[in-house]
C-alpha atoms as a PDB file:
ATOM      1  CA  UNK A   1       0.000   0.000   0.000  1.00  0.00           C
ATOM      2  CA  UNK A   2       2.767   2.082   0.279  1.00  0.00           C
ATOM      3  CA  UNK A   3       3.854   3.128  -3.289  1.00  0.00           C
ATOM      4  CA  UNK A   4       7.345   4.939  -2.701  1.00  0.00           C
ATOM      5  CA  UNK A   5       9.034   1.419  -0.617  1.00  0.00           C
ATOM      6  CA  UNK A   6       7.034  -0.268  -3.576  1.00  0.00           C
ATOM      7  CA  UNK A   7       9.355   1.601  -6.191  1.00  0.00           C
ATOM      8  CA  UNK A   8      11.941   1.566  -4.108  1.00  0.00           C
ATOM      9  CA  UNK A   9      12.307  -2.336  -2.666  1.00  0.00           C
ATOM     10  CA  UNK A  10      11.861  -3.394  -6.982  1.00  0.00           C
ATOM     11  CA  UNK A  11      15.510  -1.328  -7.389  1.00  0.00           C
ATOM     12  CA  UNK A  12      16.715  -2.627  -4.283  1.00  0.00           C
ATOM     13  CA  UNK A  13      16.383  -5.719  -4.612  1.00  0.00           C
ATOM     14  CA  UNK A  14      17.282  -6.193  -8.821  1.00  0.00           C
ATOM     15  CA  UNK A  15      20.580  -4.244  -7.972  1.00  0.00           C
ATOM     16  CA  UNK A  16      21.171  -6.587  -5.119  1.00  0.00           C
ATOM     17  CA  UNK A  17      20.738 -10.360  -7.563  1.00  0.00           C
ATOM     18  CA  UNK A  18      23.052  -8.660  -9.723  1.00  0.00           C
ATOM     19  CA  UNK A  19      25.590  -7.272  -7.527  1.00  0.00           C
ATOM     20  CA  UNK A  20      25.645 -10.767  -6.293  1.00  0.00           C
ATOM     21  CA  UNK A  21      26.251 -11.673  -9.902  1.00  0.00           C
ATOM     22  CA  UNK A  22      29.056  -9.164 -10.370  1.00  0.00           C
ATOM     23  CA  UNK A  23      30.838 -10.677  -7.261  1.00  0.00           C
ATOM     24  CA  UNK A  24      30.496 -14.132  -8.317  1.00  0.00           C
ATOM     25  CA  UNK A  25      31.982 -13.127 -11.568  1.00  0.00           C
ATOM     26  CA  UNK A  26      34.645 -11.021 -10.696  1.00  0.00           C
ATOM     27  CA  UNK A  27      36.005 -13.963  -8.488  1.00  0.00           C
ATOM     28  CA  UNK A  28      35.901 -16.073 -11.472  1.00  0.00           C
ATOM     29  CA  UNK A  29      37.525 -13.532 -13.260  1.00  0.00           C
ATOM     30  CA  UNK A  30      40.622 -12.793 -11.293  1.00  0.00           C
ATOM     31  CA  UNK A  31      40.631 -16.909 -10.663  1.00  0.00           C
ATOM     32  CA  UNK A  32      40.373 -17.181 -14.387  1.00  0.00           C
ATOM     33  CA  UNK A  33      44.018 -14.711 -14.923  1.00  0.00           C
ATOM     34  CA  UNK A  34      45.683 -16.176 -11.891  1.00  0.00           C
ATOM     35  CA  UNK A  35      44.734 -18.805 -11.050  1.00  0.00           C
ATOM     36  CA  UNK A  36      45.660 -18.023  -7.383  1.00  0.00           C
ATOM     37  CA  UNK A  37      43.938 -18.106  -3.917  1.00  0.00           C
ATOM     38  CA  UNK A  38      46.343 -15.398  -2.702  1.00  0.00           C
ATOM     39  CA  UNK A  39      45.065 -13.080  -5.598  1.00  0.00           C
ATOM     40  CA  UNK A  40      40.990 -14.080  -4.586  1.00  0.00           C
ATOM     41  CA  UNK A  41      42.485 -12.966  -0.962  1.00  0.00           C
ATOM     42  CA  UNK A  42      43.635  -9.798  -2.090  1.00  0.00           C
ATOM     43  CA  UNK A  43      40.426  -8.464  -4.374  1.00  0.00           C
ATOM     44  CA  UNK A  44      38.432  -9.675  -1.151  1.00  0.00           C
ATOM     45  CA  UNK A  45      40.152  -7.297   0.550  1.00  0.00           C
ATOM     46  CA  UNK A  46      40.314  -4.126  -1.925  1.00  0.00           C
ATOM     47  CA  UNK A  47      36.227  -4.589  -1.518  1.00  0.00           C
ATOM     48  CA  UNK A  48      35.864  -4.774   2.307  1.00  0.00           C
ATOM     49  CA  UNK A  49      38.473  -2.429   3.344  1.00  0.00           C
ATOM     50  CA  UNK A  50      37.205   0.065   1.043  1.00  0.00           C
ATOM     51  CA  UNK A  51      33.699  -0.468   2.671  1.00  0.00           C
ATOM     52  CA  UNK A  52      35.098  -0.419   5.907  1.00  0.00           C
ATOM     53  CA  UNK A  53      36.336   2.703   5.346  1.00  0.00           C
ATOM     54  CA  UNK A  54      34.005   4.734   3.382  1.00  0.00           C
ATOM     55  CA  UNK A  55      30.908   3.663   5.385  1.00  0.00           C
ATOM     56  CA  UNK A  56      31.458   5.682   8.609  1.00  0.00           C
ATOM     57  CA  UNK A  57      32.653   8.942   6.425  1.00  0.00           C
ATOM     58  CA  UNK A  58      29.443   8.149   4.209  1.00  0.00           C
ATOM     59  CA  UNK A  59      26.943   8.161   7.501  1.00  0.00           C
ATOM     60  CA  UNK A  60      28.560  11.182   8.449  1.00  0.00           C
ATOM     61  CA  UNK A  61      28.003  12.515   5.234  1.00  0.00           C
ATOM     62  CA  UNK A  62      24.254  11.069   4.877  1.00  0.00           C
ATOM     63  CA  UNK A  63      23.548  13.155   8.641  1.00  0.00           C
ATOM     64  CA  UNK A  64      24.146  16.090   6.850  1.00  0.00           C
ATOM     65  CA  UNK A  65      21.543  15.809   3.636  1.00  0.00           C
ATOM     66  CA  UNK A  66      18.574  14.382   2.366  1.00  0.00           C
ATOM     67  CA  UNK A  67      18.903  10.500   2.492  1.00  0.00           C
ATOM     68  CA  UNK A  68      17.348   9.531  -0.707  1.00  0.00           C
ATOM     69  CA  UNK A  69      19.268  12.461  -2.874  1.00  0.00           C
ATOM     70  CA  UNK A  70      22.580  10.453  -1.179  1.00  0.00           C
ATOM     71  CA  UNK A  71      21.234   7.053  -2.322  1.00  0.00           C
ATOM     72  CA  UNK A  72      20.587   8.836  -6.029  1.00  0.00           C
ATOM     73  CA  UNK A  73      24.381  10.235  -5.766  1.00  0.00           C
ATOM     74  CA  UNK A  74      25.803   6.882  -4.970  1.00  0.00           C
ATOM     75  CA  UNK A  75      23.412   4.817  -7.198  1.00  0.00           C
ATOM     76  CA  UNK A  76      25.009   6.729  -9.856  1.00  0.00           C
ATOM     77  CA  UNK A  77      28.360   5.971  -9.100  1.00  0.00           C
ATOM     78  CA  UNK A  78      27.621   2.226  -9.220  1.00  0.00           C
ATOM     79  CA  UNK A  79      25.694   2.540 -12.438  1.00  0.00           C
ATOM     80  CA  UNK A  80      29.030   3.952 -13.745  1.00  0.00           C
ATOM     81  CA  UNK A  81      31.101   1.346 -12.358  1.00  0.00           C
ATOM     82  CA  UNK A  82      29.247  -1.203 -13.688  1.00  0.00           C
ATOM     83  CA  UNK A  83      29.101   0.265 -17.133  1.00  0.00           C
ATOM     84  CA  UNK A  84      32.758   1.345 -17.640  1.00  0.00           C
ATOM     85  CA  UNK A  85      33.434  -2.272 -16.307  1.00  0.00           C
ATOM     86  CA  UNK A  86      30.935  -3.934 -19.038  1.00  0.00           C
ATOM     87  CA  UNK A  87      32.281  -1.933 -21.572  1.00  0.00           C
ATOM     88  CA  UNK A  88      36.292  -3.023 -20.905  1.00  0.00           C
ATOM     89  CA  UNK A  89      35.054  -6.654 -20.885  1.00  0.00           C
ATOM     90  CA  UNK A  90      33.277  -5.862 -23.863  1.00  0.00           C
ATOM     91  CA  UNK A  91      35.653  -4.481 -26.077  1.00  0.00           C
ATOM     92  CA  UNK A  92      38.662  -7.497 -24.333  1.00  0.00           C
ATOM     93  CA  UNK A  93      40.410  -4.430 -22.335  1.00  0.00           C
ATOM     94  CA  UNK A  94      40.196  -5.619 -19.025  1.00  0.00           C
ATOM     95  CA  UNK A  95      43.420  -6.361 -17.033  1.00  0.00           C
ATOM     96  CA  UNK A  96      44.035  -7.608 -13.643  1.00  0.00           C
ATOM     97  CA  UNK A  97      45.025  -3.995 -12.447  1.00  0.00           C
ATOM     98  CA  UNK A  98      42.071  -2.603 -14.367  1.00  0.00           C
ATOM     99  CA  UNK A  99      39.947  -4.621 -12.653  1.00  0.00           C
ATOM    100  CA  UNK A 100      41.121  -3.487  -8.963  1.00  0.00           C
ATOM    101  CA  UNK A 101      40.546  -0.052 -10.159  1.00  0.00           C
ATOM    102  CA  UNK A 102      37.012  -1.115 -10.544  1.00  0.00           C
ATOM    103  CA  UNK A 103      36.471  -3.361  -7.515  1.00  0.00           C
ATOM    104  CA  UNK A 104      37.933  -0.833  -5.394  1.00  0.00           C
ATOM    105  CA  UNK A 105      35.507   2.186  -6.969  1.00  0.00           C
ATOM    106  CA  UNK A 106      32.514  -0.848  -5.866  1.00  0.00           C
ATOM    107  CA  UNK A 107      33.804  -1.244  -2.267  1.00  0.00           C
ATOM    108  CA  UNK A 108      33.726   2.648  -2.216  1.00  0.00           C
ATOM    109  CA  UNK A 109      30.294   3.071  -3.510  1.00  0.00           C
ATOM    110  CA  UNK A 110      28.671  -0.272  -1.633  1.00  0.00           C
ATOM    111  CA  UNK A 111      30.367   1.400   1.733  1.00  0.00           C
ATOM    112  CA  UNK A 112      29.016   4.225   1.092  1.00  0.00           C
ATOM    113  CA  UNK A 113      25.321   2.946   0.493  1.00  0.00           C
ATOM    114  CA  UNK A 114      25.197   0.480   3.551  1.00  0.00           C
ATOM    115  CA  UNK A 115      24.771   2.850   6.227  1.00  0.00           C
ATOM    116  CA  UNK A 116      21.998   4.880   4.354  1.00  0.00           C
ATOM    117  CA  UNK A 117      20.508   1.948   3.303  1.00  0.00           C
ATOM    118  CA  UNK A 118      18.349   1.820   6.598  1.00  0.00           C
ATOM    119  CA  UNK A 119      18.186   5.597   7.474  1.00  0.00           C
ATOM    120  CA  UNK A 120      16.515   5.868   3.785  1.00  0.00           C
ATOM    121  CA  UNK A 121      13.538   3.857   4.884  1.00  0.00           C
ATOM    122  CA  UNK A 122      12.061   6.630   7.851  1.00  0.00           C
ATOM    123  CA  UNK A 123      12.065   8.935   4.620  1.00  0.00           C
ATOM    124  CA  UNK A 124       9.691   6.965   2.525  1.00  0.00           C
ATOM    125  CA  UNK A 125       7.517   4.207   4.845  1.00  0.00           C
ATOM    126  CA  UNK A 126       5.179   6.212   7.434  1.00  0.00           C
ATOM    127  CA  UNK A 127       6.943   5.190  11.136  1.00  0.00           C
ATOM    128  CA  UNK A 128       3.905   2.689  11.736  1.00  0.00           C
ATOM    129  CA  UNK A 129       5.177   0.361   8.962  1.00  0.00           C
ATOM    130  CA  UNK A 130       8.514   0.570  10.159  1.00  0.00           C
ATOM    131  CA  UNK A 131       8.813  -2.566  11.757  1.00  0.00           C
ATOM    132  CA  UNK A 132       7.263  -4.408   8.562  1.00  0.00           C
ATOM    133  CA  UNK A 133       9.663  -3.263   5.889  1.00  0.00           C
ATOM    134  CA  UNK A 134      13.085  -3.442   7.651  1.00  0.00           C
ATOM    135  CA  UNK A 135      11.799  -7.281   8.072  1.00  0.00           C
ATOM    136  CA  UNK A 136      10.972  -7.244   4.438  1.00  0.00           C
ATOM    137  CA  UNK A 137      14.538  -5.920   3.779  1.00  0.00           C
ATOM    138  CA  UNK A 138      16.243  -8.120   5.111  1.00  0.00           C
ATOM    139  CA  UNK A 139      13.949 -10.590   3.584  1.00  0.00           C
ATOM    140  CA  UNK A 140      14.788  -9.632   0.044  1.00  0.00           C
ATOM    141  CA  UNK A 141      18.555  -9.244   1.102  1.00  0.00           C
ATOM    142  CA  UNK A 142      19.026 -12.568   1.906  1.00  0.00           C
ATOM    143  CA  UNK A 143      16.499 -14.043  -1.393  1.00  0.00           C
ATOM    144  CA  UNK A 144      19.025 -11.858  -3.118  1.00  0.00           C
ATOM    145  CA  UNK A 145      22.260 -14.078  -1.743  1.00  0.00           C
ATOM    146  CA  UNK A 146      20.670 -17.203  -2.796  1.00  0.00           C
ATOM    147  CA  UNK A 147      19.157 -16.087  -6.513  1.00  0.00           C
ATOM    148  CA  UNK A 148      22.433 -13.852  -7.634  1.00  0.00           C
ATOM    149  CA  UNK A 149      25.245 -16.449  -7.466  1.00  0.00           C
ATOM    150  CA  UNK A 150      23.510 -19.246  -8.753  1.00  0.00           C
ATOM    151  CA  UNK A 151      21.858 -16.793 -11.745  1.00  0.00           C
ATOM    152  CA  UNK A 152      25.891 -16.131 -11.864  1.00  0.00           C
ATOM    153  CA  UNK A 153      26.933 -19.963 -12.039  1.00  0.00           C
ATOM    154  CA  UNK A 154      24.663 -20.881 -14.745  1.00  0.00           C
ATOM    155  CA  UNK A 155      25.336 -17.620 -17.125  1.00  0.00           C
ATOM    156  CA  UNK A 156      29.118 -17.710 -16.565  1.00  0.00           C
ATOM    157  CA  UNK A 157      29.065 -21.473 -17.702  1.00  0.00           C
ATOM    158  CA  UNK A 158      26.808 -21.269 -20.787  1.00  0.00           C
ATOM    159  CA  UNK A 159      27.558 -17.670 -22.080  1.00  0.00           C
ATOM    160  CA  UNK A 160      30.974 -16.410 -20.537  1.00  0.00           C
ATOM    161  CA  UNK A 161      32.002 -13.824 -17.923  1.00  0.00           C
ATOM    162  CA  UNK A 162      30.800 -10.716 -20.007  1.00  0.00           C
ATOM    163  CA  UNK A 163      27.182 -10.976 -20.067  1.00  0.00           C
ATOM    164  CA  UNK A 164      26.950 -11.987 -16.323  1.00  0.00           C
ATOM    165  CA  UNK A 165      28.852  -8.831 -15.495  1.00  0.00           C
ATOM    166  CA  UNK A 166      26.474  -6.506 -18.103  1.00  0.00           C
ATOM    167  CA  UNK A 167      23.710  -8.296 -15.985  1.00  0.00           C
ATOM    168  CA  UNK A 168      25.030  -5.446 -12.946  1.00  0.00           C
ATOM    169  CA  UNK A 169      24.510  -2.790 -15.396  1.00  0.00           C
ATOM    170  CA  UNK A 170      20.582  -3.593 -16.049  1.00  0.00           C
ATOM    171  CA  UNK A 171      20.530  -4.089 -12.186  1.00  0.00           C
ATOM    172  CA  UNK A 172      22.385  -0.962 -11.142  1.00  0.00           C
ATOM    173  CA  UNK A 173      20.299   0.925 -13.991  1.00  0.00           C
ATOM    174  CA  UNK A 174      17.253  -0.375 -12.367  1.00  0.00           C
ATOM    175  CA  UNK A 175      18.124   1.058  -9.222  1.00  0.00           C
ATOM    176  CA  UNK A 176      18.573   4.144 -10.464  1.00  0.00           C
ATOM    177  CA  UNK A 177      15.611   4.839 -11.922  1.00  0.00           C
ATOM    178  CA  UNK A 178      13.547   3.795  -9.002  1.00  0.00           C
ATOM    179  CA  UNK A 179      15.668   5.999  -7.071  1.00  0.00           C
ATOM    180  CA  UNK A 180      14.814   9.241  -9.145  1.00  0.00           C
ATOM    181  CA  UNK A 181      10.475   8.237  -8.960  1.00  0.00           C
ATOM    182  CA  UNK A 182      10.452   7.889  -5.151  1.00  0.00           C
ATOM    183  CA  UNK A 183       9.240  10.862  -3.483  1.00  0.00           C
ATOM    184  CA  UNK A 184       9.838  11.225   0.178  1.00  0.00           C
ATOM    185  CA  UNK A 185       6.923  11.143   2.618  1.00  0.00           C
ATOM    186  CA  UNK A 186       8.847  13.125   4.847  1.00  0.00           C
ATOM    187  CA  UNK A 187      12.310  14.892   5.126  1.00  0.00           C
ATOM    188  CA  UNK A 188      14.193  13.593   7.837  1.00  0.00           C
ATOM    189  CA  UNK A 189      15.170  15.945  10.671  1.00  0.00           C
ATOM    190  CA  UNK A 190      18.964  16.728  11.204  1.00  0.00           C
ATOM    191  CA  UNK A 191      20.204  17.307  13.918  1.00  0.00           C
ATOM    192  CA  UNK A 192      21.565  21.081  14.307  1.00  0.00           C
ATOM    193  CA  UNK A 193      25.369  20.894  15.053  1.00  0.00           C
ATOM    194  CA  UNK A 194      28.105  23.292  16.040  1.00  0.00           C
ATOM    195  CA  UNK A 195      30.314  25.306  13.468  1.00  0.00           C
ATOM    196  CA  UNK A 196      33.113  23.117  14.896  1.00  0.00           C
ATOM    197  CA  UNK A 197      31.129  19.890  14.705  1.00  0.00           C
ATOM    198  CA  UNK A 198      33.405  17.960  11.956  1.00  0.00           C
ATOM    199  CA  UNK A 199      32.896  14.582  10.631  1.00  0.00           C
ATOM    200  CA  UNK A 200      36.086  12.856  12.228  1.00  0.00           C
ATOM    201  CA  UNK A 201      35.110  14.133  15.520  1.00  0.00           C
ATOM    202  CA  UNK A 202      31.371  12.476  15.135  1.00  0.00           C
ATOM    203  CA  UNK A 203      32.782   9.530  13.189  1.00  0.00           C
ATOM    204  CA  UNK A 204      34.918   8.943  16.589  1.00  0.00           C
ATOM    205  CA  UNK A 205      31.827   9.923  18.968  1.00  0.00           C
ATOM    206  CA  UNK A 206      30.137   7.149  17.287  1.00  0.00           C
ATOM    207  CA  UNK A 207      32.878   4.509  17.681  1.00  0.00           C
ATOM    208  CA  UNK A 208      33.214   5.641  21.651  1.00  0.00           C
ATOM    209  CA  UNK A 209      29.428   5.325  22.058  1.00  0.00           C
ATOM    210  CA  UNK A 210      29.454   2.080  20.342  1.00  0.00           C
ATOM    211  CA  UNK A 211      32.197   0.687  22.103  1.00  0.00           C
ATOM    212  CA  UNK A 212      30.369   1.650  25.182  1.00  0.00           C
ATOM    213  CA  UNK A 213      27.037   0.808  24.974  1.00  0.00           C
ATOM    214  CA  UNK A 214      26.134  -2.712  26.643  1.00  0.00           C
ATOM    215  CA  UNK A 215      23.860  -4.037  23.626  1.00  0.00           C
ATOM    216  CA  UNK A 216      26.073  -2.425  20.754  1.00  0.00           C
ATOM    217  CA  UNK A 217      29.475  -3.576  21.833  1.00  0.00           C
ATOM    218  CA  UNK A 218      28.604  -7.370  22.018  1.00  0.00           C
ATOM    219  CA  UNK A 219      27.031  -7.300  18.578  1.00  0.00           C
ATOM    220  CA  UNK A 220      29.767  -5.557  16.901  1.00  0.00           C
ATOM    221  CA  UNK A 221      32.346  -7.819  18.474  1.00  0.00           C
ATOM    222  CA  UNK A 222      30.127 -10.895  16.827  1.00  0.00           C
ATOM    223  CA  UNK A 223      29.410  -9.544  13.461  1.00  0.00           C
ATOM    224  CA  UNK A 224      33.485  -8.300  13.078  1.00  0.00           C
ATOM    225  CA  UNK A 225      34.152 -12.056  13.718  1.00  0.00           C
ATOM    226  CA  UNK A 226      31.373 -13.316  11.688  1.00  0.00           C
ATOM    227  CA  UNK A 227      32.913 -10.909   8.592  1.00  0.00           C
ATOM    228  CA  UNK A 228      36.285 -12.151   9.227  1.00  0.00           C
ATOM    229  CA  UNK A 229      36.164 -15.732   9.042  1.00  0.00           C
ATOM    230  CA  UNK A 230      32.997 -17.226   7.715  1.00  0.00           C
ATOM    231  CA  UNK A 231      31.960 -14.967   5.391  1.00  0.00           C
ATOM    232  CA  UNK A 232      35.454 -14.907   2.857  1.00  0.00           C
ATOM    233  CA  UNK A 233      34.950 -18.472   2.604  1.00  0.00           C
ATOM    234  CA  UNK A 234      32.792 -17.057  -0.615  1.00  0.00           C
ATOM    235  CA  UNK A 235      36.086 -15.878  -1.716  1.00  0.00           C
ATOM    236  CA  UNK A 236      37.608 -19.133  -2.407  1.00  0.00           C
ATOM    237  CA  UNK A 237      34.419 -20.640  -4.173  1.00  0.00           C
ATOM    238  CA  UNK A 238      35.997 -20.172  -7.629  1.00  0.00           C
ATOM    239  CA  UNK A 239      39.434 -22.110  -6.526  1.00  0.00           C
ATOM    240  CA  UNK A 240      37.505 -25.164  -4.981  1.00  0.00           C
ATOM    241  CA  UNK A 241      35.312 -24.708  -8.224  1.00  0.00           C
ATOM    242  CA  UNK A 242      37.949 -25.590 -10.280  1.00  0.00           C
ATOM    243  CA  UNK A 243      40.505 -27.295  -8.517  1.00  0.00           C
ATOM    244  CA  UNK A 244      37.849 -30.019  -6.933  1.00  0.00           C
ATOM    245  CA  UNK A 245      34.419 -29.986  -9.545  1.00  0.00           C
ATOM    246  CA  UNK A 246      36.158 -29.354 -12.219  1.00  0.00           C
ATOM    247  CA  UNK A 247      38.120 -32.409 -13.087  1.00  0.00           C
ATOM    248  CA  UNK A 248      35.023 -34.199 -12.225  1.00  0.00           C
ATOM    249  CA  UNK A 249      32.834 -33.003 -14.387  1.00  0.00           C
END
């Protein structure tokens, strides 16, 4: 009933099966021109510690401005990453240091989206369905894990590594456009802050009040172990692809 999260959950959650795409494939990729696990390591990390670092500068950022015009900024910068990266492929220009160039541009934008990415919602839903939608977020999020990599698997294997990573550009197009219909049901309130208020000094505020806080600190500790060591096992999928499927099949 609620037409703006209507427009708005159809972008998200395209431009989430196909970022999952993209990730599958670039994996594959930088398997495919090194065949090395230490290389899959280090493209892991270009992507996280990118996001690690842009997403507090990026919240700090987001308190100061409407939150949807930030998520139309960003978009926009992922629609262009995706396209310049689909073109390369396209025309056989892509390199291994090309392609860092590109994943690291991704970690910057997808760091940069994740902390907006639930302030956005009080902008569009009306506070009563609150409580619905974040579920329904987190809903799609997840759908999205399962669909994107094996959409990936199947188009990588029948049609190559280019269309699978053109796929991110219909997604991230998608997105975009959805992005520019919604109209905000309300503008969120900002805070007023002091002339001397910076974004460092609120970045840290929030780190010391997270560190502090007896439900915060727990659940940071788990999910920064959680991203550590379960989660990259997705970064070796394409090496135990090949090196125990593949002479199977």
């Amino acid at each position: 009933r609620n037409p703006a999260y209507r427009i708005y959950q159809t972008g998200r959650f395209s431009s989430q099966v196909t970022i999952w795409m993209y990730r599958v494939t670039v994996g594959w990729i930088v398997w495919d021109y090194t065949h090395s696990s230490t290389w899959l390591g280090i493209f892991g990390f270009l992507d996280q510690a990118c996001a690690f670092i842009a997403s507090p500068l990026a919240g700090a950022m987001a308190d100061r401005m409407n939150a949807v015009k930030f998520m139309r900024i960003t978009q926009a910068l992922m629609f262009l990453q995706a396209l310049g990266l689909a073109a390369l492929m396209t025309f056989d220009l892509l390199n291994l240091w090309t392609l860092a160039i590109f994943v690291v541009i991704y970690g910057i934008g997808n760091g940069a989206q994740q902390p907006v990415n639930q302030t956005i919602l009080p902008a569009i839903v009306p506070k009563e369905d609150l409580t619905t939608v974040y579920g329904l977020n987190s809903m799609g999020f997840n759908l999205s894990r399962f669909i994107g990599p094996m959409i990936a698997g199947y188009v990588i294997s029948k049609f190559g590594t280019g269309p699978a990573v053109s796929g991110n550009v219909i997604g991230a197009a998608i997105y975009s456009i959805c992005l520019a219909m919604i109209k905000p049901v309300e503008a969120l309130q900002k805070k007023k802050r002091a002339a001397s208020s910076g974004m460092v000094e609120e970045i840290r505020e929030g780190f010391a009040y997270a560190c502090r806080h007896p439900g915060i600190a727990p659940m940071m500790a788990v999910l920064t172990v959680l991203s550590l060591f379960p989660f990259t096992i997705n970064l070796m999928l394409p090496s135990l692809a090949d090196g125990v499927f593949q002479p199977v099949l």
